[in-house]
C-alpha atoms as a PDB file:
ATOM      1  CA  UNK A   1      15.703  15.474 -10.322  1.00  0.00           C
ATOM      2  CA  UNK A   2      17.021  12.518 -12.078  1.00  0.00           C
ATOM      3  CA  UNK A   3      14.470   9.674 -12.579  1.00  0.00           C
ATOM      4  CA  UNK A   4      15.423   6.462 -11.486  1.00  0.00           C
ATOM      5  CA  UNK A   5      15.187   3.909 -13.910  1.00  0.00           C
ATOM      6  CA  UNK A   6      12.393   0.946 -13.632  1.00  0.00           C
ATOM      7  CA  UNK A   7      13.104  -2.072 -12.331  1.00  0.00           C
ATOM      8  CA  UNK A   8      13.555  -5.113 -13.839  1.00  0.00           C
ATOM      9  CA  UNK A   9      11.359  -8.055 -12.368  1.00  0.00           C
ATOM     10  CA  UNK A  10      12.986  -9.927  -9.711  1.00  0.00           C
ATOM     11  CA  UNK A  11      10.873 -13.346 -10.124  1.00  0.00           C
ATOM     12  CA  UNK A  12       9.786 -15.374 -12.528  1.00  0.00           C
ATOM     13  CA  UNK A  13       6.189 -14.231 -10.880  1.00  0.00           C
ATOM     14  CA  UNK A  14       6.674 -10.728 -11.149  1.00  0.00           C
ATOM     15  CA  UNK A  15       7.915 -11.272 -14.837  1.00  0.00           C
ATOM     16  CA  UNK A  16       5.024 -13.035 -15.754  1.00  0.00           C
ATOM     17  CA  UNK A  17       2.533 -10.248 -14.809  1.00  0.00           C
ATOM     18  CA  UNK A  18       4.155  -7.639 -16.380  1.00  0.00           C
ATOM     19  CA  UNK A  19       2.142  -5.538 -19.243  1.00  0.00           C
ATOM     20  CA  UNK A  20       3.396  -6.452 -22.504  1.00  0.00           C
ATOM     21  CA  UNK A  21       4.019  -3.629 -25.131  1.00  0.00           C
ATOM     22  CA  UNK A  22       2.168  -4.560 -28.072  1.00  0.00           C
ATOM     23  CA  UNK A  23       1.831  -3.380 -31.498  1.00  0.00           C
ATOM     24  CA  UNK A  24       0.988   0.212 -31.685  1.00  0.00           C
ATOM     25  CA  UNK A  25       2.212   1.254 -28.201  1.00  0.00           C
ATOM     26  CA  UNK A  26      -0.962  -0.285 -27.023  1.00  0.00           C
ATOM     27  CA  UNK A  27      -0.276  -1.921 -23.125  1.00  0.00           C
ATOM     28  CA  UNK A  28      -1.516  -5.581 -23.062  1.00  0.00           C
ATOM     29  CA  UNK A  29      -3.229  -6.412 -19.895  1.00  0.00           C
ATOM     30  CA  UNK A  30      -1.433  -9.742 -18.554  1.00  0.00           C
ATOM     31  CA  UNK A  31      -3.089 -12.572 -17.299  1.00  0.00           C
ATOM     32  CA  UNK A  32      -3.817 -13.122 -14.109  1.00  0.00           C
ATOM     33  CA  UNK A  33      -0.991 -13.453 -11.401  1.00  0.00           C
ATOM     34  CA  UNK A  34      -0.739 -16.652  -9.213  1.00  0.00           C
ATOM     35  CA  UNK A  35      -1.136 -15.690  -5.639  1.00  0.00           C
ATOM     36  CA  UNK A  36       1.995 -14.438  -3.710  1.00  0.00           C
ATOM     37  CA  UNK A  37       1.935 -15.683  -0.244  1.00  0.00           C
ATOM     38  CA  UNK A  38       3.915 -16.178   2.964  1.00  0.00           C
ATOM     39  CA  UNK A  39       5.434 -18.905   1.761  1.00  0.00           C
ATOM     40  CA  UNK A  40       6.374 -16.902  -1.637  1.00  0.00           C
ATOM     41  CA  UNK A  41       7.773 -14.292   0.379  1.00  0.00           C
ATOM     42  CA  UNK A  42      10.253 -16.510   2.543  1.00  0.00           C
ATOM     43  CA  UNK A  43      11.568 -18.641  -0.491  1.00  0.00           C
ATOM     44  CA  UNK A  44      12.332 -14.795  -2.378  1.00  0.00           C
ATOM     45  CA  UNK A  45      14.195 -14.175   0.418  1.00  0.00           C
ATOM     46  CA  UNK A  46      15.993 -17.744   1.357  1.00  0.00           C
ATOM     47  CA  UNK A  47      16.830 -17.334  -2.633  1.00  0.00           C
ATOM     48  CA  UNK A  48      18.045 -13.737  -2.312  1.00  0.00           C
ATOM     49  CA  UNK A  49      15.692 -12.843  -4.688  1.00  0.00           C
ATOM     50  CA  UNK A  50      15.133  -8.575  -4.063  1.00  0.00           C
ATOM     51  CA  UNK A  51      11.458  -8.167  -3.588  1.00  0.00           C
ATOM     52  CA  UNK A  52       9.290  -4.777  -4.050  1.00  0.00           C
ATOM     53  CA  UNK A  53       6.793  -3.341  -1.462  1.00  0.00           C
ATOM     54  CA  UNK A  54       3.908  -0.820  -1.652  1.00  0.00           C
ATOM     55  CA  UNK A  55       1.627   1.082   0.047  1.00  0.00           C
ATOM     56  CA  UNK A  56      -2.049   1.382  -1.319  1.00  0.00           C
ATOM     57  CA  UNK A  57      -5.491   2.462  -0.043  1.00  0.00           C
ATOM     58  CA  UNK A  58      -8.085   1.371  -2.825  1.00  0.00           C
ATOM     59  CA  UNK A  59      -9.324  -1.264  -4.930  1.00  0.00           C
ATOM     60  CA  UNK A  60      -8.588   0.370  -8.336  1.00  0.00           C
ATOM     61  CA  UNK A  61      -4.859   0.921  -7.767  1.00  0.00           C
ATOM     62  CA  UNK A  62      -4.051  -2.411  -6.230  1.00  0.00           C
ATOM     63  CA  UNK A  63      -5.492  -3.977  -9.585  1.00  0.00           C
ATOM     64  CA  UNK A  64      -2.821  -1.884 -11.767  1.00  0.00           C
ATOM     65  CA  UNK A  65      -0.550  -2.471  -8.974  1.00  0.00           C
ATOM     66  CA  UNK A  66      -0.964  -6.210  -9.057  1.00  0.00           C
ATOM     67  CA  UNK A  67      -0.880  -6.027 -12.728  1.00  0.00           C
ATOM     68  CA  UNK A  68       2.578  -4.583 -12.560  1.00  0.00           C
ATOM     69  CA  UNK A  69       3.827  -7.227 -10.110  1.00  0.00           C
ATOM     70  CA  UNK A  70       4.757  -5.979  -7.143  1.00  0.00           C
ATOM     71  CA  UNK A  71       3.611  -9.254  -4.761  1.00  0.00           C
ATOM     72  CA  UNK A  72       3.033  -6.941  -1.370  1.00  0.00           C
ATOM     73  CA  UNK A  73       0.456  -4.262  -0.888  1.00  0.00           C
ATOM     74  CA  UNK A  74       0.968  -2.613   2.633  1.00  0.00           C
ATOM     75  CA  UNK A  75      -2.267  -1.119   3.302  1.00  0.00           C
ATOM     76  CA  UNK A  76      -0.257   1.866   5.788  1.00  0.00           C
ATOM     77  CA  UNK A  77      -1.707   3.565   8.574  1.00  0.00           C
ATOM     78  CA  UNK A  78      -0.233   6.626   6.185  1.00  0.00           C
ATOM     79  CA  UNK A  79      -3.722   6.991   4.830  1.00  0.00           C
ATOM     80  CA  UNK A  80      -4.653   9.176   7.708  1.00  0.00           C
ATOM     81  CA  UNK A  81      -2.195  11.170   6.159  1.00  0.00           C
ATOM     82  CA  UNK A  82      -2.585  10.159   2.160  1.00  0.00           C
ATOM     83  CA  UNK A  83      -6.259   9.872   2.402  1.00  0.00           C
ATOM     84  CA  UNK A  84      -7.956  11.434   5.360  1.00  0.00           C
ATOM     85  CA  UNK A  85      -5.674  14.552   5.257  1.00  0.00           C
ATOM     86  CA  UNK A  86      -4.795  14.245   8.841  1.00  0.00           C
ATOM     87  CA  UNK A  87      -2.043  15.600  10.396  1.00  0.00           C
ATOM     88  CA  UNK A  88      -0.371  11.764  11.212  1.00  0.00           C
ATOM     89  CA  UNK A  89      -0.387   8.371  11.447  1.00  0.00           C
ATOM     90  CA  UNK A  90      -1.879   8.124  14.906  1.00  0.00           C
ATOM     91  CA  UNK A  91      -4.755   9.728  13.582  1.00  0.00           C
ATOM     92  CA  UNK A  92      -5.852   6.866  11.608  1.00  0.00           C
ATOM     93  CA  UNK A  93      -9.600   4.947  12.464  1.00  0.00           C
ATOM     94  CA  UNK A  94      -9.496   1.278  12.879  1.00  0.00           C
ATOM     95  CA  UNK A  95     -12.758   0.925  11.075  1.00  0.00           C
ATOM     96  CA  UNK A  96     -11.494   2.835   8.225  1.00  0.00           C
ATOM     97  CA  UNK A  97      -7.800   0.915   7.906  1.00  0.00           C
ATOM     98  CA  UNK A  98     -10.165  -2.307   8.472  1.00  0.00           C
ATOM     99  CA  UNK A  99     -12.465  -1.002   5.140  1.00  0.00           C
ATOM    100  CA  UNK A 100     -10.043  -0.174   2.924  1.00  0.00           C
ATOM    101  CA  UNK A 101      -7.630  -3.269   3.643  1.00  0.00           C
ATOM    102  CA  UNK A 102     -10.885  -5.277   2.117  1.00  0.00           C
ATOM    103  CA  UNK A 103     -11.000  -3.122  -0.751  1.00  0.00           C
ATOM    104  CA  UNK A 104      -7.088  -3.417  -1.383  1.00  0.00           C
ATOM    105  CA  UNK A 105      -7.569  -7.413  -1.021  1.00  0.00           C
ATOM    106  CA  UNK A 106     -10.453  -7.020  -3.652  1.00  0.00           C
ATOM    107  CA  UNK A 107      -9.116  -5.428  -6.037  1.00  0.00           C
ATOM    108  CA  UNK A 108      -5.538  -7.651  -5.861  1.00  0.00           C
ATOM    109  CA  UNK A 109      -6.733 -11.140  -5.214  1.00  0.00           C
ATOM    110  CA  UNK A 110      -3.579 -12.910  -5.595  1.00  0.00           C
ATOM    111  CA  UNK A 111      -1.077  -9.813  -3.990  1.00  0.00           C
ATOM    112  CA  UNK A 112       0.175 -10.465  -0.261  1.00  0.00           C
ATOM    113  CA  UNK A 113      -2.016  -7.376   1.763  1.00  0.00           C
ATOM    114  CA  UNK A 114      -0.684  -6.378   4.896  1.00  0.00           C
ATOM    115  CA  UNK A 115      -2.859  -4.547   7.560  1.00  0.00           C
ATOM    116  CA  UNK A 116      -1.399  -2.303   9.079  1.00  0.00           C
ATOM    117  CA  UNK A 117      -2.698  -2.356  13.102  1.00  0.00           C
ATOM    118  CA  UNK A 118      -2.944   1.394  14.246  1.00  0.00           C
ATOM    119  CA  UNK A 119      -2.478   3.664  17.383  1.00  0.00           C
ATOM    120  CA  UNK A 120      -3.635   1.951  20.419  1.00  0.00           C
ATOM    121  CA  UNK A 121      -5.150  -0.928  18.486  1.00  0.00           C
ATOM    122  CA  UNK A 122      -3.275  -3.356  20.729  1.00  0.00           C
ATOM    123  CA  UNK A 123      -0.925  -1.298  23.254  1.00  0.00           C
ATOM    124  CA  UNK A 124      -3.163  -1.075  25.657  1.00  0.00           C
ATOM    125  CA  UNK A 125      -4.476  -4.753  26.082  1.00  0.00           C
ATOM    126  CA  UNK A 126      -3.118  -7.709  24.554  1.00  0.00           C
ATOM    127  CA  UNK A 127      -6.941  -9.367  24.456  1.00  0.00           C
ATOM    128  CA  UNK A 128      -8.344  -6.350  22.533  1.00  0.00           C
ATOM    129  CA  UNK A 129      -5.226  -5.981  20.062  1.00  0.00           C
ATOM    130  CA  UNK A 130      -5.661 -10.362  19.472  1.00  0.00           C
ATOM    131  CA  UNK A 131      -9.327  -9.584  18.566  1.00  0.00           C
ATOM    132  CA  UNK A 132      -8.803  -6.405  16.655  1.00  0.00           C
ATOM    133  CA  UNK A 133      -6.069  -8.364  14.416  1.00  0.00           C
ATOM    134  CA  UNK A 134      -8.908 -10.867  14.476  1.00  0.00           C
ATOM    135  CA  UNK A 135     -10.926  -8.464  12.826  1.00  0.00           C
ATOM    136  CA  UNK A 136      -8.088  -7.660  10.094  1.00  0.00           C
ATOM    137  CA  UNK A 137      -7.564 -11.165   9.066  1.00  0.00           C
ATOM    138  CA  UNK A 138     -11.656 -11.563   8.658  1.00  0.00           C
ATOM    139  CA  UNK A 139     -13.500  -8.514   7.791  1.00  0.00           C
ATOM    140  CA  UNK A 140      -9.971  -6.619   6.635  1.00  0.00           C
ATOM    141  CA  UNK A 141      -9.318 -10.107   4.406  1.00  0.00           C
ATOM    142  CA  UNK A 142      -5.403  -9.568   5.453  1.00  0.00           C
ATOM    143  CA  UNK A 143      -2.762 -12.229   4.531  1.00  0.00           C
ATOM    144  CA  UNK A 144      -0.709 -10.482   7.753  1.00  0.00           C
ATOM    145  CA  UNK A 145      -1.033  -7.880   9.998  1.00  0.00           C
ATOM    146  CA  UNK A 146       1.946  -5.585  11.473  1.00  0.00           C
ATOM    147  CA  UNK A 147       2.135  -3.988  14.509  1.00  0.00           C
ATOM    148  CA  UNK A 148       5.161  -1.399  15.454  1.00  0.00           C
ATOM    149  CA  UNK A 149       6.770  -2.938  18.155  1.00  0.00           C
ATOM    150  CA  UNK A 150       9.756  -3.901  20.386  1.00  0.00           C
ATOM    151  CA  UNK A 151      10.864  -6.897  22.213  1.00  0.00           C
ATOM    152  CA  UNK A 152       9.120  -5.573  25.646  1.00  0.00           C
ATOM    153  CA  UNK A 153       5.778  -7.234  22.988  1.00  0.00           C
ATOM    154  CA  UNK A 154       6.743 -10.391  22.792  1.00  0.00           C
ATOM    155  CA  UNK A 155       4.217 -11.540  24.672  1.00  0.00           C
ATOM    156  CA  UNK A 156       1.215 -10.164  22.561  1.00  0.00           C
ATOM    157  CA  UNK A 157       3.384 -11.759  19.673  1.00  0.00           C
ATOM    158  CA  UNK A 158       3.080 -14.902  20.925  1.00  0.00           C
ATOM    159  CA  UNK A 159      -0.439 -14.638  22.012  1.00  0.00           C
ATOM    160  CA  UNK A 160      -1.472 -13.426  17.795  1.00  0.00           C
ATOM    161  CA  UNK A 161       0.691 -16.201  16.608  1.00  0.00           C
ATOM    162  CA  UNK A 162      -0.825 -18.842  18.469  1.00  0.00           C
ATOM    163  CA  UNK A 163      -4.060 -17.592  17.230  1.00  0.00           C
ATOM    164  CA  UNK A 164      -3.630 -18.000  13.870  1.00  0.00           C
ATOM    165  CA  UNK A 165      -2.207 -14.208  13.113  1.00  0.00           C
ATOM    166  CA  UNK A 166       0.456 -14.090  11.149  1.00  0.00           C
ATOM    167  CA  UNK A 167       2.657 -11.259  12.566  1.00  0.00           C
ATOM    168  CA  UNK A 168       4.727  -8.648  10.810  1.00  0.00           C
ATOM    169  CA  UNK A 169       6.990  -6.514  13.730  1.00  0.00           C
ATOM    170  CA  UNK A 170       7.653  -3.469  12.600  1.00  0.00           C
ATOM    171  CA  UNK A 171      11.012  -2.164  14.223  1.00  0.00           C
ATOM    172  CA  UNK A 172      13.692   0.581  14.467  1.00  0.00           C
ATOM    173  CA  UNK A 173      11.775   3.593  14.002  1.00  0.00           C
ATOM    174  CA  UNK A 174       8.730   3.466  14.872  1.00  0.00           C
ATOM    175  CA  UNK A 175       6.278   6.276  13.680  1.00  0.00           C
ATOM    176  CA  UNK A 176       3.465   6.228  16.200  1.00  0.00           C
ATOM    177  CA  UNK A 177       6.064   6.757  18.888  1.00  0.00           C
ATOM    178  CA  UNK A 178       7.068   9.731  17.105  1.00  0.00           C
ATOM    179  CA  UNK A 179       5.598  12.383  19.127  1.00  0.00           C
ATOM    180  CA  UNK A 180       7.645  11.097  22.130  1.00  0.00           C
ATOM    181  CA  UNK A 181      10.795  11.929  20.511  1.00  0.00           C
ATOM    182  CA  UNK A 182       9.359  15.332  19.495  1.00  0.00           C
ATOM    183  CA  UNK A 183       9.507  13.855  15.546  1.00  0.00           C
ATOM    184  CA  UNK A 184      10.468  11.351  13.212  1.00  0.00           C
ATOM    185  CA  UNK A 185      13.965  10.221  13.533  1.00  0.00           C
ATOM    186  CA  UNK A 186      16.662   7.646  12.777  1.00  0.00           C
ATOM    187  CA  UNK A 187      17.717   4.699  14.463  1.00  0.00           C
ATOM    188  CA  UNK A 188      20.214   2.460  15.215  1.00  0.00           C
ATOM    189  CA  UNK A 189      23.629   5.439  14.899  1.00  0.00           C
ATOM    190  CA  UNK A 190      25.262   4.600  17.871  1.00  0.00           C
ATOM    191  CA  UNK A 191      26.514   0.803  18.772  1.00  0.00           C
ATOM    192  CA  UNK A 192      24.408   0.212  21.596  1.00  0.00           C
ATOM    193  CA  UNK A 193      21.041   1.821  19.521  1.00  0.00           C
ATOM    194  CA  UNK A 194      22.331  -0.781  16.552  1.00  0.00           C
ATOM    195  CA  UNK A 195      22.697  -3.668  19.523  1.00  0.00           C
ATOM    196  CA  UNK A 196      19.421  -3.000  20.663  1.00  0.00           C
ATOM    197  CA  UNK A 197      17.094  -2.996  17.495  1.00  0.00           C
ATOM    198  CA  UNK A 198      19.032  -6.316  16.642  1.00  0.00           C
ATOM    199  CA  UNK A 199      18.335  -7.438  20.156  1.00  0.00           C
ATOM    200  CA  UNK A 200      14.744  -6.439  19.119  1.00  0.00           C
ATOM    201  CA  UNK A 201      14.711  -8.616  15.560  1.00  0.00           C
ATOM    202  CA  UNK A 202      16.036 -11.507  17.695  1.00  0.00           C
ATOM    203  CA  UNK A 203      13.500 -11.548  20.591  1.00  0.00           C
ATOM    204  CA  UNK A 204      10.080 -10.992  18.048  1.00  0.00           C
ATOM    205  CA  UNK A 205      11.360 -13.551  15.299  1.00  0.00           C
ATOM    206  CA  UNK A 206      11.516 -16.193  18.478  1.00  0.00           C
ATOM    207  CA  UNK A 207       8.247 -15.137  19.718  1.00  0.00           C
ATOM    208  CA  UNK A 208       6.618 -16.538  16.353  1.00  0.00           C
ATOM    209  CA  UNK A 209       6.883 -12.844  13.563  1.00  0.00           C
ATOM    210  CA  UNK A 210       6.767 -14.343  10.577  1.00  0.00           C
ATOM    211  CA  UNK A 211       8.717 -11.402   8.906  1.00  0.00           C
ATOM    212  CA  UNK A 212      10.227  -7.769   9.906  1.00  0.00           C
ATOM    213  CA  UNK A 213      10.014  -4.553   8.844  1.00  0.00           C
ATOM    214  CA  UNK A 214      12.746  -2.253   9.732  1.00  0.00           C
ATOM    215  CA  UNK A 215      12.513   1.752   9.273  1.00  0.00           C
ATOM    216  CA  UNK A 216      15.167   4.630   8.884  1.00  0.00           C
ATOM    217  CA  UNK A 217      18.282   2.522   9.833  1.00  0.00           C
ATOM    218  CA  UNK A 218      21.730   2.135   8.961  1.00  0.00           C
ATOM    219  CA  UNK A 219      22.243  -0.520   6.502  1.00  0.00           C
ATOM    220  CA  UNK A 220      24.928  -1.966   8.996  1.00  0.00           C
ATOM    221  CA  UNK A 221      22.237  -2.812  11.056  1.00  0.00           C
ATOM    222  CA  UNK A 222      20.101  -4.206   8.169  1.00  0.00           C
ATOM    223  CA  UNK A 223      22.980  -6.181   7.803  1.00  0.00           C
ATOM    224  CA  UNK A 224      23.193  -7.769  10.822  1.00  0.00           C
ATOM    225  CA  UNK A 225      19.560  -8.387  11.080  1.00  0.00           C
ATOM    226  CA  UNK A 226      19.266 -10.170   8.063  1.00  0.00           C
ATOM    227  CA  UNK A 227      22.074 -12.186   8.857  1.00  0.00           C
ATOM    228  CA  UNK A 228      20.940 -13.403  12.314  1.00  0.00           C
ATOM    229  CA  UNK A 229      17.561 -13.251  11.650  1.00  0.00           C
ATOM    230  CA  UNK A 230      15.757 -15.947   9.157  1.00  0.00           C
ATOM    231  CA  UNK A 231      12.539 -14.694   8.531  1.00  0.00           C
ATOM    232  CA  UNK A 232      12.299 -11.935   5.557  1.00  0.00           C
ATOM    233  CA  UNK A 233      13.370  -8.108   6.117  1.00  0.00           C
ATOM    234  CA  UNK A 234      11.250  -5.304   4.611  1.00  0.00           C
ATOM    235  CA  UNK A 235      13.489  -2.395   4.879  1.00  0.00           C
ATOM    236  CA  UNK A 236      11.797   1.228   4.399  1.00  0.00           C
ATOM    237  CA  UNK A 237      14.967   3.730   4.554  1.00  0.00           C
ATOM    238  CA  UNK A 238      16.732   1.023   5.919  1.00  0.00           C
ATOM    239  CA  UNK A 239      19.528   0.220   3.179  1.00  0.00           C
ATOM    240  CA  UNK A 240      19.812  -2.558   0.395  1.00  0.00           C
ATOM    241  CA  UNK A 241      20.660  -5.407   2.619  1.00  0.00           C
ATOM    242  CA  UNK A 242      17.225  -5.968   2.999  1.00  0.00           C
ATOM    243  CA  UNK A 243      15.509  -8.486   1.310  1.00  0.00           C
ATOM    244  CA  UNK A 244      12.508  -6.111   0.365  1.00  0.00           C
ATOM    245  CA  UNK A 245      12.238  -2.773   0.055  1.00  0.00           C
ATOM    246  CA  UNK A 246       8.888  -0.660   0.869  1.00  0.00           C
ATOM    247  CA  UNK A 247       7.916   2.950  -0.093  1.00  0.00           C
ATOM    248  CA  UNK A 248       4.460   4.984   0.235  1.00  0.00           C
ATOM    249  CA  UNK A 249       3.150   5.306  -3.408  1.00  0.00           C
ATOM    250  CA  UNK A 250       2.413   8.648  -3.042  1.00  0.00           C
ATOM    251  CA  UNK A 251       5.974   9.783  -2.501  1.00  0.00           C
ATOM    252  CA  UNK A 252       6.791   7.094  -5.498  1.00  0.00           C
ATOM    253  CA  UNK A 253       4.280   8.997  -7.978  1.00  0.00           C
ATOM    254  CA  UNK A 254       5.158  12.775  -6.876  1.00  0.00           C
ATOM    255  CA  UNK A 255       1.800  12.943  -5.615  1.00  0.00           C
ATOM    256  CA  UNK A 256       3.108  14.348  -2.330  1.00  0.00           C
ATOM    257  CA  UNK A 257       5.186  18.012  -1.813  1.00  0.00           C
ATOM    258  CA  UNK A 258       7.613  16.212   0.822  1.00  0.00           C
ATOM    259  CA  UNK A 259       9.430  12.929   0.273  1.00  0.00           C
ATOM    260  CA  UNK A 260      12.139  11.349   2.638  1.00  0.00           C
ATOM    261  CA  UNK A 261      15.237  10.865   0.994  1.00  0.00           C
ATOM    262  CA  UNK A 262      14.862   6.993   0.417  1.00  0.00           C
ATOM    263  CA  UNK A 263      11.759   7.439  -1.602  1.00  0.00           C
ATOM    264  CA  UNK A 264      12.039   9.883  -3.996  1.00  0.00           C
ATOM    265  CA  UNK A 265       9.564   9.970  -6.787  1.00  0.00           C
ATOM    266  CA  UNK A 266      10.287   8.374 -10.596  1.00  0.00           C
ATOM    267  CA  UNK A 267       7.596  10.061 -12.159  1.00  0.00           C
ATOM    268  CA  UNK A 268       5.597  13.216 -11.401  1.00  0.00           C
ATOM    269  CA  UNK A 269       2.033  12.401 -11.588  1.00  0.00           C
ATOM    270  CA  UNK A 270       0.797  15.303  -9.246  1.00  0.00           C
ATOM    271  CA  UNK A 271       1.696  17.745 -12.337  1.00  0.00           C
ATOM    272  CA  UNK A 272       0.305  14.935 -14.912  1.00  0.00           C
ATOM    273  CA  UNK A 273      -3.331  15.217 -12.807  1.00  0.00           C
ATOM    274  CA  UNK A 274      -2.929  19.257 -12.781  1.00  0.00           C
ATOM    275  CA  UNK A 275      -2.541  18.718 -17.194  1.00  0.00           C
ATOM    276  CA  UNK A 276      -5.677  16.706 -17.485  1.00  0.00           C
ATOM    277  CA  UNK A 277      -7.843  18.938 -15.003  1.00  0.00           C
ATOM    278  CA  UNK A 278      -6.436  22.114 -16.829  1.00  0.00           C
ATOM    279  CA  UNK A 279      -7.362  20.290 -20.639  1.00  0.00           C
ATOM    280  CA  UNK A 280     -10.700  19.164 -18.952  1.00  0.00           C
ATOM    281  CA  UNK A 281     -11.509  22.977 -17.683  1.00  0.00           C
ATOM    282  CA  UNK A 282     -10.619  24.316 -21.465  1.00  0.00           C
ATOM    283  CA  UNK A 283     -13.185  20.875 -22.419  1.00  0.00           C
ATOM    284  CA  UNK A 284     -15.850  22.056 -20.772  1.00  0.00           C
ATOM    285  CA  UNK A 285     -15.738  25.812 -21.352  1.00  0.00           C
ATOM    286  CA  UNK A 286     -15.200  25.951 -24.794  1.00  0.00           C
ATOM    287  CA  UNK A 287     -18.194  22.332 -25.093  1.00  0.00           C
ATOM    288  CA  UNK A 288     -15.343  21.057 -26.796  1.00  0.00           C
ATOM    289  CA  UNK A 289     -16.802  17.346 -25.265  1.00  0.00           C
ATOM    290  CA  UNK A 290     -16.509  15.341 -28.464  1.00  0.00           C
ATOM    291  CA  UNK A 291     -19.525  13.883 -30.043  1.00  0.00           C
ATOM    292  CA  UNK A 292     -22.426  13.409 -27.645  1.00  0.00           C
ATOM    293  CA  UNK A 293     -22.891   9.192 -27.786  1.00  0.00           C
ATOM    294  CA  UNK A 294     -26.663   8.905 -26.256  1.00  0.00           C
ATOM    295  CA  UNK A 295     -29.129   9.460 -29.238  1.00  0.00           C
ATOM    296  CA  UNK A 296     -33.343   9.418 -29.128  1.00  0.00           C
ATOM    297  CA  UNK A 297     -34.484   6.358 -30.902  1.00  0.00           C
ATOM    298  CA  UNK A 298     -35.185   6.807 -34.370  1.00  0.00           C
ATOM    299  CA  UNK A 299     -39.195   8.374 -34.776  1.00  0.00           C
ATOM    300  CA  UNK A 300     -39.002   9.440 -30.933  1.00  0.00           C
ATOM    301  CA  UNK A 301     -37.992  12.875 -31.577  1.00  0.00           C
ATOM    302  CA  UNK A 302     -40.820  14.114 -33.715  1.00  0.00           C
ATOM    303  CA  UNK A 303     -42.834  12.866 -30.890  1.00  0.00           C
ATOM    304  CA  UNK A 304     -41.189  14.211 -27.969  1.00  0.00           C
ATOM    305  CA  UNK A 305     -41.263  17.424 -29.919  1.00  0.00           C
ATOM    306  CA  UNK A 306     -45.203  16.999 -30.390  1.00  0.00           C
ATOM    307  CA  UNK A 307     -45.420  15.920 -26.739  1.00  0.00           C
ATOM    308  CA  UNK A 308     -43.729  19.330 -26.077  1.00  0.00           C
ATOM    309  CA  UNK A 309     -46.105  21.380 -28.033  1.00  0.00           C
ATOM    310  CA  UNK A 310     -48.936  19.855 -26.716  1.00  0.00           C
ATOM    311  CA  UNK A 311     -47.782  20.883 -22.951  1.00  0.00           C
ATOM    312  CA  UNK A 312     -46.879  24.224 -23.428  1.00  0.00           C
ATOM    313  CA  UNK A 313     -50.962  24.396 -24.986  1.00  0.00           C
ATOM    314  CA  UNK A 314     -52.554  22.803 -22.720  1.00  0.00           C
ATOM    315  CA  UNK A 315     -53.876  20.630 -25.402  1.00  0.00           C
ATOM    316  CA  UNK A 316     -54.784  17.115 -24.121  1.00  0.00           C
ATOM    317  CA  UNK A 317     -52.523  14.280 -25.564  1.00  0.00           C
ATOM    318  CA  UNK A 318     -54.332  12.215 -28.507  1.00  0.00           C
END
């Protein structure tokens, strides 16, 4: 499969922070990023300014991926599936999204981190999903939450935005809804399907999201969205009219042995990791481990010898 070819940075922000090849192939770490917020976000995308989206679980990765300068981390509810090994998304803990959404925060300071809100974390009551995206914004140390949704939630919209939450709705197709389709599928093919996730963009922008995210739609719809709408557009297979564009990292890297079709990987890490474990295997069998860097301090080994002999005799020390 052809590789696709690395982007160029789309800001002057995401310039800035990008590693530096210096002399002897050696990767400069750049300095730190200023922090991308909301208000970053919505002048990228008043500009027209294309702006890249990732997933990520842990602390370690969103430092390199901060480094790199992508200015959103979406911490998915995908790490049931990336992480946990669970069979989907609806499978994934509150607690655990809550954990890890910290850790992502931590370990990219100055990135925008999104919490994603999980299965039944707000369907079922509008007071319990207010305090639960409560508990993402404090404990989680989210700069936004996003909830899948339709316009039938416009009023727990409303109710998170007039606390303080700022909202993400997550439209077209919507994953955790999945199983009552019998799968993932596309949205938005026929004209009234388009009319209604536009419909959809419409009624959650006025009831206070601060941005969308639109999944596995016709760019025609995209479109539209993003011309009616004036908050920003993440799209995840939803075509380039978008003003961002969001993958899972996994699929990005080849760790995975599935990808949709929008997120093919550019590199193929999964067989990189399977070349260091197989050199670390041959490492350890063959105590090929390099030179061993702990040594006794000088004089202590003729004593720990003596210490030795005097043990296995029974000999009293002294």
């Amino acid at each position: 499969m052809t590789q696709a070819p690395l982007a160029k940075p789309h800001s002057k922000q995401a310039a800035d922070s990008q590693p530096h090849q210096a002399e002897g192939g050696v990767v400069a770490i750049p300095k730190k990023t200023k922090p991308v917020t909301l208000r970053t976000i919505a002048k990228m995308a008043k500009q027209g300014e294309k702006f890249p989206c990732l997933t990520c679980y842990d602390a370690t990765t969103a430092k390199w991926l901060e480094r790199s300068g992508i200015p959103i981390l979406l911490v998915g509810d995908t790490a049931a599936e990336m992480i946990l090994g669970l069979p989907s998304t609806i499978h994934a803990p509150l607690d655990f999204l809550i954990t890890i959404n910290a850790a992502v925060k931590r370990g990219a300071p100055n990135t925008l981190v999104m919490a994603d809100m999980p299965f039944m974390s707000y369907q079922a009551d509008e007071a319990e999903g207010i305090r639960n995206a409560g508990r993402f914004m404090t404990e989680g140390l989210a700069d936004a939450v996003k909830v899948e949704v339709d316009r039938s939630f416009t009023g727990l919209v409303k109710k998170m935005a007039r606390a303080g939450v700022p909202v993400v709705a997550h439209i077209g197709s919507l994953p955790q809804r999945a199983k009552m389709q019998g799968g993932y599928r596309s949205v938005g093919r026929t004209a009234k399907q388009a009319q209604a996730v536009v419909d959809d963009a419409l009624a959650l922008e006025e009831a206070g999201a601060i941005m969308l995210l639109l999944e596995a739609c016709p760019n025609e719809v995209s479109s539209k969205i993003v011309e009616e709408t004036s908050i920003p557009v993440i799209g995840c297979g939803a075509g380039p009219a978008c003003h961002g564009q969001i993958v899972v990292l996994h699929d990005l890297l080849g760790l995975t042995d599935w990808q949709p079709a929008f997120a093919r990987p550019i590199t193929a890490l999964g067989k990189q990791i399977i070349l260091a474990a197989d050199q670390w295997i041959d490492m350890v069998k063959t105590s090929k481990l390099g030179e061993h860097p702990y040594k006794m301090a000088e004089g202590e080994l003729a004593k720990f010898n003596k210490l030795g002999k005097n043990h296995s005799s029974g000999a009293p020390e002294g």
